[in-house]
Protein backbone atom coordinates (compact mmCIF):
# COMPACT_ATOMS: atom_id res chain seq x y z
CA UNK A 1 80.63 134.97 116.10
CA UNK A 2 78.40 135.01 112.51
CA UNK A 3 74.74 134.28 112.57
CA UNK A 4 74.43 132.58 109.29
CA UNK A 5 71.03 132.67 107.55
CA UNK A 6 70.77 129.69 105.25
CA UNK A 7 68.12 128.97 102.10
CA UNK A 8 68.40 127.07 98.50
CA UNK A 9 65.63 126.48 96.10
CA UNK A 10 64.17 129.92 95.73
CA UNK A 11 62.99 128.87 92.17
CA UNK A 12 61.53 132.87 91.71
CA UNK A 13 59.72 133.03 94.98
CA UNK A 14 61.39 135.08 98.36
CA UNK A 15 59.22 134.86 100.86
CA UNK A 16 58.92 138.14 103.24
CA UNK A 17 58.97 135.99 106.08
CA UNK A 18 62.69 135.28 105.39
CA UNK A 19 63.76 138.79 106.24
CA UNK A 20 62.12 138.37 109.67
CA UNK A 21 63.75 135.35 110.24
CA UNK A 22 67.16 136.74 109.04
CA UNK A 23 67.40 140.01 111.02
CA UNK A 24 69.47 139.21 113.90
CA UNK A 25 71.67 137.24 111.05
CA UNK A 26 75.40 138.59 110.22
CA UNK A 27 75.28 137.11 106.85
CA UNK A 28 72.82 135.02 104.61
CA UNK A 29 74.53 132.17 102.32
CA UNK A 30 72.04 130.52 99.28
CA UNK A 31 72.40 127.25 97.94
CA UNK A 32 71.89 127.83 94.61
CA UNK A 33 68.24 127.66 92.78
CA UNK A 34 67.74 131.31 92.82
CA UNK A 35 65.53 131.58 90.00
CA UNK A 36 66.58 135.35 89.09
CA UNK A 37 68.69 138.01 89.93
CA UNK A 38 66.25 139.93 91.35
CA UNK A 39 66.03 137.64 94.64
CA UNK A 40 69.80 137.46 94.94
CA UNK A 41 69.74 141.09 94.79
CA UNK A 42 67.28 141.61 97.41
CA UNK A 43 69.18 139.49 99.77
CA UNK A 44 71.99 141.40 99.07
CA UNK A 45 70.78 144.46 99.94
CA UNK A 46 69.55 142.91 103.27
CA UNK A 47 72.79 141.19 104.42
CA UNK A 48 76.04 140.21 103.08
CA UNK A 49 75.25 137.57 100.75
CA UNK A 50 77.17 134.51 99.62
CA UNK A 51 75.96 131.84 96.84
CA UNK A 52 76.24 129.30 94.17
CA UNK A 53 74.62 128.80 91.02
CA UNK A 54 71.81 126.01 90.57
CA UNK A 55 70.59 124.05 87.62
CA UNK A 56 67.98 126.32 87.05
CA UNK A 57 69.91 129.38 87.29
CA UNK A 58 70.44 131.53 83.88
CA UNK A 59 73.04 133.25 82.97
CA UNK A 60 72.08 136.27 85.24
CA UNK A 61 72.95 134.26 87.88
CA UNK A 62 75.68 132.28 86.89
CA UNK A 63 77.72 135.31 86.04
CA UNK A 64 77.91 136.38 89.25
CA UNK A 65 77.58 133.15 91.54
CA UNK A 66 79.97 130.50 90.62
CA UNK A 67 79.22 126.66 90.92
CA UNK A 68 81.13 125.94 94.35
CA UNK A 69 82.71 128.17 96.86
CA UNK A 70 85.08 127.46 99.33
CA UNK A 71 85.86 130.12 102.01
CA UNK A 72 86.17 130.17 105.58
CA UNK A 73 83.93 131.78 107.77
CA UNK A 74 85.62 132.59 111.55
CA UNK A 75 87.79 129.19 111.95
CA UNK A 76 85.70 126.47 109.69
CA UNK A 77 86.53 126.01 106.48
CA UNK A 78 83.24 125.66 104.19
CA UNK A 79 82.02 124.06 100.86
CA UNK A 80 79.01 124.98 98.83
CA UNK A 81 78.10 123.60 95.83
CA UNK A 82 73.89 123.21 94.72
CA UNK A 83 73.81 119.42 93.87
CA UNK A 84 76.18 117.94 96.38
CA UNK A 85 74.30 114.94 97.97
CA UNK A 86 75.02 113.95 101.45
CA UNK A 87 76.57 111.42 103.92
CA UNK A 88 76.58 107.94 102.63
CA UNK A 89 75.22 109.70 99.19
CA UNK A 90 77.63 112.05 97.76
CA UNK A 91 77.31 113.39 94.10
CA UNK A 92 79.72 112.23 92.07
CA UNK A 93 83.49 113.90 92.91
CA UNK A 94 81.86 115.53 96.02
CA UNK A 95 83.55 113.06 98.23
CA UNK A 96 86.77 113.41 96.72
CA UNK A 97 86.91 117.26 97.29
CA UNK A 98 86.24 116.83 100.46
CA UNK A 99 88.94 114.39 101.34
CA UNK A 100 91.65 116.06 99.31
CA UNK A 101 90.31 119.44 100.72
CA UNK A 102 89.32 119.03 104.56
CA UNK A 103 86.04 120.69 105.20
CA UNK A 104 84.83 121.80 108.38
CA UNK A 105 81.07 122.79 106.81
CA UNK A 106 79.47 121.03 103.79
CA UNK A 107 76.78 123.26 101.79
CA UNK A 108 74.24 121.83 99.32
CA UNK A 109 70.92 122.31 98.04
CA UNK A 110 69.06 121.29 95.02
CA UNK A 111 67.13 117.67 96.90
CA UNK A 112 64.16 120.32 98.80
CA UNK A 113 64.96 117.49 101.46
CA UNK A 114 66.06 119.72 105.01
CA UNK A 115 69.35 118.21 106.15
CA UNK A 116 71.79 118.44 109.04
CA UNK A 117 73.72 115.74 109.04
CA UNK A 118 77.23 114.64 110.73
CA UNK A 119 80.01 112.83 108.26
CA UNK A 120 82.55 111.04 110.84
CA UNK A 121 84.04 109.44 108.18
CA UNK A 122 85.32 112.79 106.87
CA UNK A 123 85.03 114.98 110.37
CA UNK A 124 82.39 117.43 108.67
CA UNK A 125 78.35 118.39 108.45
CA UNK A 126 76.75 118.16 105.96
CA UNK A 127 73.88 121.08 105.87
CA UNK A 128 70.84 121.39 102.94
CA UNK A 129 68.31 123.91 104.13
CA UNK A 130 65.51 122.21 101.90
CA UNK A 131 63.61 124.26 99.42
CA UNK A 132 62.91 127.84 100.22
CA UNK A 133 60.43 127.79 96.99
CA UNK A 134 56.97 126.51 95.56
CA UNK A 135 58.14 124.95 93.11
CA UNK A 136 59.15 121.41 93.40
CA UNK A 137 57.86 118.21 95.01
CA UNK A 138 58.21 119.50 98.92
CA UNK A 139 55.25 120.16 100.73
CA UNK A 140 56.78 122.40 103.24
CA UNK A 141 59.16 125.85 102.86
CA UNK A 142 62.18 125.63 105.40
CA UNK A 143 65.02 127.61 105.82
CA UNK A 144 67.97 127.30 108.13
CA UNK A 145 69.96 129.53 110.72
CA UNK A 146 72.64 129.18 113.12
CA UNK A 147 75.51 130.12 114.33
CA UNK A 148 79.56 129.69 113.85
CA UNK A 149 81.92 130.65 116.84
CA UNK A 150 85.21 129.79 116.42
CA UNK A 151 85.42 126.40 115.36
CA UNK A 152 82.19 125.71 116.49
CA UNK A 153 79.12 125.29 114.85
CA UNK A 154 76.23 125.89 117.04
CA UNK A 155 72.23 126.67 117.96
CA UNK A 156 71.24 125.39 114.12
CA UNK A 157 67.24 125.50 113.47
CA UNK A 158 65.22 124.50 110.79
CA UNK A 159 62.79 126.91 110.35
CA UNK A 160 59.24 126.12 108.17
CA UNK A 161 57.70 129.09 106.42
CA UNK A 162 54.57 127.13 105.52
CA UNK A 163 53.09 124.94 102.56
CA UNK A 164 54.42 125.41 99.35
């Protein structure tokens, strides 16, 4: 089992509150929009950290982070990749990576919209944590954590760290 802390949209602002919500979590996976390299590396040095570069992102960031990630994580294959729309609303070659690449576990960011949403069409979920940030048009900081056992994916909560 992996207890998968999930946040996008930094935009140069970690707030505390995400290493409380993150400490029972195995790893922590951003969405791209870090802002600097500073918050990547802070992360880091809390938990195993996986990302993707975001529009914003310099070249601090996108030296290290690429621009999508594949990997699996216990038996689900995921994709990441900051502006990736969703269901019904993919960005454009999104939906043909994900046919000619099955995906268990789709990853974007970069809308601030929270988003947990099941593709049938394609047999995956879609997941955007929304904008961890305050900057942007969002009213409300969320964040996302759950779980993957096996092929499962499992107990997923959208957590809101307040106004932005």
């Amino acid at each position: 089992m992996k207890r998968i802390g999930l946040l996008s949209d930094t935009h140069h602002f970690l707030d505390e509150q995400v290493f409380t919500y993150f400490e029972h979590c195995d790893e922590i996976w951003h969405a791209g929009d870090f802002g600097t390299i500073e918050i990547a590396d802070r992360l880091q040095a809390f938990r195993p950290l996986t990302g993707v570069y975001g529009n914003i992102d310099g070249r601090d960031i996108r030296t290290v982070y690429p621009e999508q990630k594949k990997w699996r994580c216990e038996e689900v294959d995921v994709f990441m990749i900051h502006i990736g729309g969703y269901p019904g609303r993919y960005a454009p070659g999104i939906k043909k990576q994900l046919t000619e690449h099955p995906t268990r576990l789709f990853i974007s960011g970069h809308s601030h919209i929270p988003r947990v949403q099941a593709d049938p069409q394609l047999g995956c979920l879609h997941m955007n944590p929304g904008a961890a940030g305050k900057q942007g048009w969002h009213k409300v900081r969320t964040i996302l954590r759950f779980a993957i056992v096996g092929k499962q994916i499992k107990d997923c909560e959208l957590i809101e760290l307040g106004s932005r």
